[in-house]
N, C-alpha and C. Protein backbone atom coordinates (compact mmCIF):
# COMPACT_ATOMS: atom_id res chain seq x y z
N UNK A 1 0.81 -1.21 0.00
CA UNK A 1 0.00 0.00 0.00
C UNK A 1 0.85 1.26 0.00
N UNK A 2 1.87 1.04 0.12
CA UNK A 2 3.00 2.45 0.33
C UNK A 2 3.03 2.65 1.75
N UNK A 3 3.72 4.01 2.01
CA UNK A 3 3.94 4.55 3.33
C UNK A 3 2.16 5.36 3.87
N UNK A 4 1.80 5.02 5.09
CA UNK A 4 1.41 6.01 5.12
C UNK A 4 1.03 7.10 5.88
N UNK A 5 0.93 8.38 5.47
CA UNK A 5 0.60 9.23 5.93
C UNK A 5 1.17 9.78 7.92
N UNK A 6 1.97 9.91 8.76
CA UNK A 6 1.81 10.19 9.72
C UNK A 6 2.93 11.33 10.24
N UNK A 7 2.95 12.09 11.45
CA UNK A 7 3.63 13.30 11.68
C UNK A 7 4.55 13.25 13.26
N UNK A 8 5.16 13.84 13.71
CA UNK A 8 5.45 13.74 15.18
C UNK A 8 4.26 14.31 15.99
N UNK A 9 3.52 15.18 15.32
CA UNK A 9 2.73 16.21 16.16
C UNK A 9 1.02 15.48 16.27
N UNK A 10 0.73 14.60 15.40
CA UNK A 10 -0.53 13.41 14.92
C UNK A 10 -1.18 13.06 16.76
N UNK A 11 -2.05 13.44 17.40
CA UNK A 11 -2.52 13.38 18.41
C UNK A 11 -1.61 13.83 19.62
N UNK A 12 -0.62 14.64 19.68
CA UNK A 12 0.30 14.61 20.50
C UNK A 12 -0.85 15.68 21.53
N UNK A 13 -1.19 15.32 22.69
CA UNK A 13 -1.88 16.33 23.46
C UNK A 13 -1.10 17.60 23.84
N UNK A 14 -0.20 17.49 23.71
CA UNK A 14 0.57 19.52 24.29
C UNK A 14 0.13 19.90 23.11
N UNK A 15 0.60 19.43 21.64
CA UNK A 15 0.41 20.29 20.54
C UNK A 15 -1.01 20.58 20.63
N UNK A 16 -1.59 19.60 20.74
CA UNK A 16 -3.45 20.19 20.50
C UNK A 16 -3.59 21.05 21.78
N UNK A 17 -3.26 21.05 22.74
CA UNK A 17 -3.69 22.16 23.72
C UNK A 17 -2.80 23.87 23.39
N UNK A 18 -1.67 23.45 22.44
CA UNK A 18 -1.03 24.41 22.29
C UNK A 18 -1.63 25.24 21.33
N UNK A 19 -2.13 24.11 20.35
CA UNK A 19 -3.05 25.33 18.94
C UNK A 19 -4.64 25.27 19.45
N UNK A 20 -4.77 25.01 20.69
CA UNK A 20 -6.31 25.82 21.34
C UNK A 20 -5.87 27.15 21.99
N UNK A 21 -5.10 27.14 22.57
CA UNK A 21 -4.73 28.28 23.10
C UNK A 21 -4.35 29.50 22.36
N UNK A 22 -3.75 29.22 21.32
CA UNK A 22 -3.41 30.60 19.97
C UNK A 22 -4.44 30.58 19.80
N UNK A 23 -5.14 29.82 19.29
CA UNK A 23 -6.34 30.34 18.48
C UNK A 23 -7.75 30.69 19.44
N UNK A 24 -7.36 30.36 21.18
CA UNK A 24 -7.86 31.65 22.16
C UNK A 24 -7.79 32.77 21.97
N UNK A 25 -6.00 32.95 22.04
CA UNK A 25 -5.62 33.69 21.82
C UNK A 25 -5.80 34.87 20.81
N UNK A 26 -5.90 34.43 19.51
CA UNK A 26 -6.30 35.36 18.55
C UNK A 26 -7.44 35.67 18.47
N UNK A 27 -8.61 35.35 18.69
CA UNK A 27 -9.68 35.64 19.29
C UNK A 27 -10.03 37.00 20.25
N UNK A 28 -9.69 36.19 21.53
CA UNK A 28 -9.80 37.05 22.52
C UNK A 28 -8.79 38.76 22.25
N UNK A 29 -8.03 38.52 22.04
CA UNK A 29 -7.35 39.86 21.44
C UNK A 29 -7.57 40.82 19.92
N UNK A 30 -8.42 39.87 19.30
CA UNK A 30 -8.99 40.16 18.30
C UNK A 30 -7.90 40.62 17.03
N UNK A 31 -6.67 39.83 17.02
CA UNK A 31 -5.70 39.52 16.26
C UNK A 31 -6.46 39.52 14.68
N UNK A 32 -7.10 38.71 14.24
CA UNK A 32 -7.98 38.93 12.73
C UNK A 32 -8.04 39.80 12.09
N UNK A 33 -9.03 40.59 13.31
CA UNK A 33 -9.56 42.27 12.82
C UNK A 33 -8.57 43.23 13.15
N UNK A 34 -7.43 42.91 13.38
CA UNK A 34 -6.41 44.39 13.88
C UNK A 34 -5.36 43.99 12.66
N UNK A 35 -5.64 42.65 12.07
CA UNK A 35 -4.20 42.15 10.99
C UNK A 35 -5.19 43.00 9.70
N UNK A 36 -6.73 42.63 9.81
CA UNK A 36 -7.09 43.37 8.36
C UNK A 36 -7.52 44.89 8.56
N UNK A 37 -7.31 45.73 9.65
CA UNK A 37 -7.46 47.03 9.59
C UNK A 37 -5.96 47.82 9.36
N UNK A 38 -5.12 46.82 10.04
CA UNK A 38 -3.83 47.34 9.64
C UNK A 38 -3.46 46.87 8.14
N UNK A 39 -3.75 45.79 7.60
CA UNK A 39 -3.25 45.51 6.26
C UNK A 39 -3.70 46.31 5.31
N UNK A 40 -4.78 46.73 5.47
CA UNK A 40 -5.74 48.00 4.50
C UNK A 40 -5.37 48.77 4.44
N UNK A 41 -5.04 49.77 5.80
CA UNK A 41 -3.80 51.02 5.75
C UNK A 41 -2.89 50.81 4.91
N UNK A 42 -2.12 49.80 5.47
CA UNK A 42 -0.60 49.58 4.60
C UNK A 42 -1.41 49.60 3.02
N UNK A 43 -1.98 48.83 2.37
CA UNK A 43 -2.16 48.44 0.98
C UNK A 43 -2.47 49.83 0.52
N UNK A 44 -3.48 50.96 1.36
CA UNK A 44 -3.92 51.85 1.09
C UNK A 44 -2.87 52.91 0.76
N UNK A 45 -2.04 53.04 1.70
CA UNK A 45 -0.77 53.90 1.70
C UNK A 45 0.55 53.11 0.70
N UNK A 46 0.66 51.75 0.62
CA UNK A 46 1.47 51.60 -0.70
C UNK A 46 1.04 52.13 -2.27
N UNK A 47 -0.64 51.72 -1.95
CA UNK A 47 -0.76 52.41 -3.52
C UNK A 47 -0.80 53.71 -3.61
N UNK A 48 -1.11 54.69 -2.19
CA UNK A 48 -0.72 55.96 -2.41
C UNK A 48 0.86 55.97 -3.34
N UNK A 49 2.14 55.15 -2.86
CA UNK A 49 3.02 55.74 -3.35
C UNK A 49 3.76 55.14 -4.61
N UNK A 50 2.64 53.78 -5.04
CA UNK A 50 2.63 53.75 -6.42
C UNK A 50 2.21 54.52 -7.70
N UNK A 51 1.12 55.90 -7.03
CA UNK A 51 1.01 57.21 -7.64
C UNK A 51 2.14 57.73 -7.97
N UNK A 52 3.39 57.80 -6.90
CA UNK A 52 4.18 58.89 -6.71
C UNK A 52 5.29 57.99 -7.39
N UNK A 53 5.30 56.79 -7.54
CA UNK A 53 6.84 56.40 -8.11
C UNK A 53 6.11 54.75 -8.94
N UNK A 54 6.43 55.37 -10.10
CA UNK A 54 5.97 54.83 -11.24
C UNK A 54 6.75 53.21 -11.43
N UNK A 55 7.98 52.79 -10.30
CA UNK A 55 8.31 51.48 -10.40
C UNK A 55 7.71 50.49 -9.76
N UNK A 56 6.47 51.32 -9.09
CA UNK A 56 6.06 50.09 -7.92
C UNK A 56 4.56 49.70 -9.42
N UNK A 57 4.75 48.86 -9.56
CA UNK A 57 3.82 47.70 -10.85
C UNK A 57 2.67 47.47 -10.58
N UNK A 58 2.57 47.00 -9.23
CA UNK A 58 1.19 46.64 -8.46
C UNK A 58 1.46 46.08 -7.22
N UNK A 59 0.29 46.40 -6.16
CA UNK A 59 0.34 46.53 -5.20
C UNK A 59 -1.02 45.22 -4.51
N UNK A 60 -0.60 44.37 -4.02
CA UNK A 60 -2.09 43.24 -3.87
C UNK A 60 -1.40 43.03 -2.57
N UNK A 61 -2.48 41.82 -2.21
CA UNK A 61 -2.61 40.66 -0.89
C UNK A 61 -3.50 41.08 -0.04
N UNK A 62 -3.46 40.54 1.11
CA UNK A 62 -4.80 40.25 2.21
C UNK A 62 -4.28 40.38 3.20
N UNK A 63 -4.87 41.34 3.97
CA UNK A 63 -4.38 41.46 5.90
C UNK A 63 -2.75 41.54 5.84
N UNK A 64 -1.85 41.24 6.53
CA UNK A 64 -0.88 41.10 6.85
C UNK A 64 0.53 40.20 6.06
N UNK A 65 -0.38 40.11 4.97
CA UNK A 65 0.53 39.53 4.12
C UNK A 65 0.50 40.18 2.36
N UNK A 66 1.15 41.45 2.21
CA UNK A 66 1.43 41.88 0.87
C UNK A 66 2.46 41.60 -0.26
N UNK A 67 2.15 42.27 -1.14
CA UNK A 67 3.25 41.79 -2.10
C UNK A 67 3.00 43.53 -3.25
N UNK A 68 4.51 43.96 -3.47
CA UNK A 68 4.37 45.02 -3.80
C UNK A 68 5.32 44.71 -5.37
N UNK A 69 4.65 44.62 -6.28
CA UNK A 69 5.63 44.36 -8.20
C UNK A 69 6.56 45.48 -8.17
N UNK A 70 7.88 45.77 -8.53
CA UNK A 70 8.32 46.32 -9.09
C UNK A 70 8.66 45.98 -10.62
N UNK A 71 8.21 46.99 -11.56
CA UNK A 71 8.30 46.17 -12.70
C UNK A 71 8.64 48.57 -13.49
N UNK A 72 9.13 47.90 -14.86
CA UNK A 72 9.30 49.48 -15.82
C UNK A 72 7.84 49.17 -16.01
N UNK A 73 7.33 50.63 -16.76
CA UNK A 73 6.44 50.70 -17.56
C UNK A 73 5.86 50.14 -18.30
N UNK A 74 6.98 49.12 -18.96
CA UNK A 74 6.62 47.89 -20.26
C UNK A 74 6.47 46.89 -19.54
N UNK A 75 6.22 46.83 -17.89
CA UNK A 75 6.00 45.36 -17.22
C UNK A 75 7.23 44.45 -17.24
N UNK A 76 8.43 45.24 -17.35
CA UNK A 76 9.46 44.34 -17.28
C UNK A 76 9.55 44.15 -15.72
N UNK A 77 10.45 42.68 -15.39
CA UNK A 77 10.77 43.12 -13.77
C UNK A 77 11.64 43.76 -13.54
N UNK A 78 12.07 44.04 -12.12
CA UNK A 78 13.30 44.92 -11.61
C UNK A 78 13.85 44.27 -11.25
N UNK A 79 14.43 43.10 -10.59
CA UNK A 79 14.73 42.37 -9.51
C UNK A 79 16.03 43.10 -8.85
N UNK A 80 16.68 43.97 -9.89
CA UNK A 80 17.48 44.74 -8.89
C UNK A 80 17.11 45.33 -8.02
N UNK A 81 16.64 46.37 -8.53
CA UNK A 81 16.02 47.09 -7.77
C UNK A 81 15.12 46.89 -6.53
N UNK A 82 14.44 45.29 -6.73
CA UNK A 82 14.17 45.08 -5.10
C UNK A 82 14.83 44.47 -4.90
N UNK A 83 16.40 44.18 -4.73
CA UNK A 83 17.42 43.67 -3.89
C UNK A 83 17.70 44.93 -3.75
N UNK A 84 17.82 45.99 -4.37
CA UNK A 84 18.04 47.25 -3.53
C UNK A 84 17.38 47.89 -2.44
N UNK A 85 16.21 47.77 -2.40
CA UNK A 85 15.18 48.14 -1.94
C UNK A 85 14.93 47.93 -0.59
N UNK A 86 15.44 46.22 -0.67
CA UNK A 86 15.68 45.16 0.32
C UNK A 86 16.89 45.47 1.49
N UNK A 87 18.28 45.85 0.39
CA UNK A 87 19.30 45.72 1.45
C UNK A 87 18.90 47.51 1.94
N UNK A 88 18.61 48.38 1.23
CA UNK A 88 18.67 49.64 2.11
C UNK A 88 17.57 49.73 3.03
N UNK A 89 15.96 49.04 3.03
CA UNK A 89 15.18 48.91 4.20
C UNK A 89 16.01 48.03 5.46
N UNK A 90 17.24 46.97 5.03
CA UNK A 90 17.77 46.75 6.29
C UNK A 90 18.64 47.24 7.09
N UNK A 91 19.40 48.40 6.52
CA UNK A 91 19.85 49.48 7.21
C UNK A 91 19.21 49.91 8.28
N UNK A 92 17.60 50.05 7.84
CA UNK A 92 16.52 51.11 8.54
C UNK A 92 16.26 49.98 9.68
N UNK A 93 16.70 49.21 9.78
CA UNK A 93 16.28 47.81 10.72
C UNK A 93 14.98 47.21 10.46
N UNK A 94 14.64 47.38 9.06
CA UNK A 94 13.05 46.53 8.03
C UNK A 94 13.86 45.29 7.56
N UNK A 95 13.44 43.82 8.13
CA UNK A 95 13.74 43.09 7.00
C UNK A 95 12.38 42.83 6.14
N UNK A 96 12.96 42.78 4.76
CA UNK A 96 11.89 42.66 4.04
C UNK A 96 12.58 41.47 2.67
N UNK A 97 11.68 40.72 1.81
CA UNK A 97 12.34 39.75 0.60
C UNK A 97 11.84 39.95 -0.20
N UNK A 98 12.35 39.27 -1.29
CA UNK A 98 11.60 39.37 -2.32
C UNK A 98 10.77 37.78 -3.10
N UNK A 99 9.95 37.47 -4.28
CA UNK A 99 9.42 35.92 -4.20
C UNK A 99 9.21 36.94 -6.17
N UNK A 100 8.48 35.57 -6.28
CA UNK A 100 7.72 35.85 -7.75
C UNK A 100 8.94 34.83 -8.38
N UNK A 101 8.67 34.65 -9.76
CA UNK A 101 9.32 33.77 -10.55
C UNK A 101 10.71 34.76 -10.82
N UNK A 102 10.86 35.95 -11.15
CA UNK A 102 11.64 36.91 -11.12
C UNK A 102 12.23 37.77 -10.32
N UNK A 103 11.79 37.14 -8.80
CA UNK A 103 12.16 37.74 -7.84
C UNK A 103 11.95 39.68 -7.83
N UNK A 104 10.97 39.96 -8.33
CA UNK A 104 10.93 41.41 -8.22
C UNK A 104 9.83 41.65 -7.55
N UNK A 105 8.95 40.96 -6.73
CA UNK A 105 7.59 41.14 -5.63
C UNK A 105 8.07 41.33 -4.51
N UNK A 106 8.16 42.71 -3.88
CA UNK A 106 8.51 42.71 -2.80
C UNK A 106 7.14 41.87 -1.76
N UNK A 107 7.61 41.11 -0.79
CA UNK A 107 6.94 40.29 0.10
C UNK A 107 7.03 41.50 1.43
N UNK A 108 5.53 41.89 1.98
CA UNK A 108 5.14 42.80 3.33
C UNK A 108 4.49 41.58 4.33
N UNK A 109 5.68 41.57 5.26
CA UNK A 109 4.52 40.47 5.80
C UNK A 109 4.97 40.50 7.41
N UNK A 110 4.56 41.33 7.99
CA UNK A 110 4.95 41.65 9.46
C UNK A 110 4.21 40.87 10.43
N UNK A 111 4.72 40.67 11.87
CA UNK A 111 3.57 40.17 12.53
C UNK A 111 2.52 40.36 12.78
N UNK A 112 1.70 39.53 13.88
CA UNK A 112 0.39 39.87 13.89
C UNK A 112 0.44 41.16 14.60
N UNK A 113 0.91 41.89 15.54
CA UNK A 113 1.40 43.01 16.37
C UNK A 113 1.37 44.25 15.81
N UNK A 114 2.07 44.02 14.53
CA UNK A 114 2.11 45.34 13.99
C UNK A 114 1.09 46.29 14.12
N UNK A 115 2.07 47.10 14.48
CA UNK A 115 0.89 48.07 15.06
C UNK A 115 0.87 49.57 13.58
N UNK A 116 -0.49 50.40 13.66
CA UNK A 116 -0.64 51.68 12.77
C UNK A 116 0.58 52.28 12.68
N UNK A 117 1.02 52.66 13.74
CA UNK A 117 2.56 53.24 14.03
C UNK A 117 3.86 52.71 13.17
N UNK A 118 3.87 51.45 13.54
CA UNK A 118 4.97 50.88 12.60
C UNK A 118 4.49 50.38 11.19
N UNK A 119 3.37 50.95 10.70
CA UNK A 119 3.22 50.79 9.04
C UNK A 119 3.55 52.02 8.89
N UNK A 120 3.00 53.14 9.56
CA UNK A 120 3.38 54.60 9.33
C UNK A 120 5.30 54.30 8.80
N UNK A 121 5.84 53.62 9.70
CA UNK A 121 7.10 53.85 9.75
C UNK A 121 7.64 53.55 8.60
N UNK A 122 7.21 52.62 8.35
CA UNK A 122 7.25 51.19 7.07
C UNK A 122 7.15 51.85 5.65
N UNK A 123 6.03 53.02 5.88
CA UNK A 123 5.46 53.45 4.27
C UNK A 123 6.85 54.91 4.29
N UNK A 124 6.72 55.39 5.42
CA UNK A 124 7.90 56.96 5.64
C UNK A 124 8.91 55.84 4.98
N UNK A 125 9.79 55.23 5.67
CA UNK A 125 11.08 54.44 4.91
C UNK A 125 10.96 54.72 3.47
N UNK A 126 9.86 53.60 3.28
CA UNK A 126 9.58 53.02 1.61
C UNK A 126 9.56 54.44 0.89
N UNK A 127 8.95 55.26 1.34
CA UNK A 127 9.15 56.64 0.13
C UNK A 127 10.14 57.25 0.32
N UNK A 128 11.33 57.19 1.14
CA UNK A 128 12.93 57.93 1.35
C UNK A 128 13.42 56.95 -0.11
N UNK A 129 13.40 55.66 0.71
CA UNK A 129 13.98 54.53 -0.75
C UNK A 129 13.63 54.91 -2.19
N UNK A 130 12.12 54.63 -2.45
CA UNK A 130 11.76 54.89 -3.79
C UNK A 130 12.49 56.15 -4.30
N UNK A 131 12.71 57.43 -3.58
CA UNK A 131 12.81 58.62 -3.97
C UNK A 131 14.41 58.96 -4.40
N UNK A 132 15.31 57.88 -3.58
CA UNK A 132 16.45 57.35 -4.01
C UNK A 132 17.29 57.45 -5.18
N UNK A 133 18.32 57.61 -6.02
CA UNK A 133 18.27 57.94 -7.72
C UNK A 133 18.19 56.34 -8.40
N UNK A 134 18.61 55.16 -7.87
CA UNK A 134 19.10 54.28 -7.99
C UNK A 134 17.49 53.52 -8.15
N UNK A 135 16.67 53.94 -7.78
CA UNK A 135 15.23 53.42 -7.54
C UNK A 135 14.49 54.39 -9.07
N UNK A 136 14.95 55.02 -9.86
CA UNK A 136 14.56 55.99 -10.84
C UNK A 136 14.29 54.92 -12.03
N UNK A 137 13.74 53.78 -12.56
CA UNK A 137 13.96 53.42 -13.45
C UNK A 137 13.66 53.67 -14.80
C-alpha cells in the first residue's frame, strides 16, 4: 500500500492544547480584525506611493501579508532594484524579501502586532527609498 501518511505532532496532546490556546488567543485579542485594519492602511498607503513612483507595478494581498511588483512601464521586472530596496530597508532595521518567478515582488509580511505606528514607519522608509536615484527606473 505504500507509506502512510503520519507526523510527530498526529494526536500529540501539548500540541493540541497548544493550537487551542493561539487560536484563544487570537480571538480574545482580536488579532484577525487588527491584521485586516492594519493591512488595509498599509495596501492603502502603498498604492498611495505607487502614484508617486511609477516602479512600484502593483500593489495586492490580504491582511498582513502583501506583495508590492516592481516592474518598468513595459512590465518588465526589476529584480534589482528590489534587492536594492531590500538591502537599504535593512539598514533602517526593516527586513523585508523578495518571491515571484523573477524575484521582483517585494513580500510585506509583518507580525500579527504590527501596530498603525509601525506601518506609518514602514510606508515613511519606503518613500525615502523609492525617492532614491538608484530606484529611478
Amino acid at each position: 500500500n505504500g507509506m502512510e501518511y503520519f507526523n510527530t505532532f498526529g494526536g500529540n496532546p501539548v500540541s493540541c492544547r497548544i493550537g487551542t490556546e493561539v487560536l484563544r488567543t487570537v480571538k480574545r485579542e482580536g488579532l484577525q480584525q487588527h491584521a485586516y485594519e492594519v493591512g488595509e492602511f498599509l495596501k492603502r498607503e502603498l498604492r498611495s506611493l505607487q502614484t508617486r513612483f511609477p516602479i512600484i507595478g502593483d500593489v495586492r494581498g490580504h491582511g498582513l501579508f502583501l506583495g508590492m511588483e516592481l516592474a518598468t512601464a513595459e512590465k518588465q521586472p526589476l529584480p534589482a532594484h528590489a534587492d536594492y530596496l531590500i538591502n537599504r530597508m535593512k539598514t533602517k532595521g526593516i527586513l523585508m524579501s523578495s518571491d515571484g518567478p523573477d524575484h521582483n515582488v517585494l513580500k510585506i509580511k509583518p507580525p500579527m502586532v504590527f501596530s498603525m505606528e509601525n506601518a506609518q514607519e514602514l510606508i515613511d522608509h519606503l518613500a525615502t527609498v523609492f525617492a532614491e536615484d538608484f530606484m529611478q527606473a
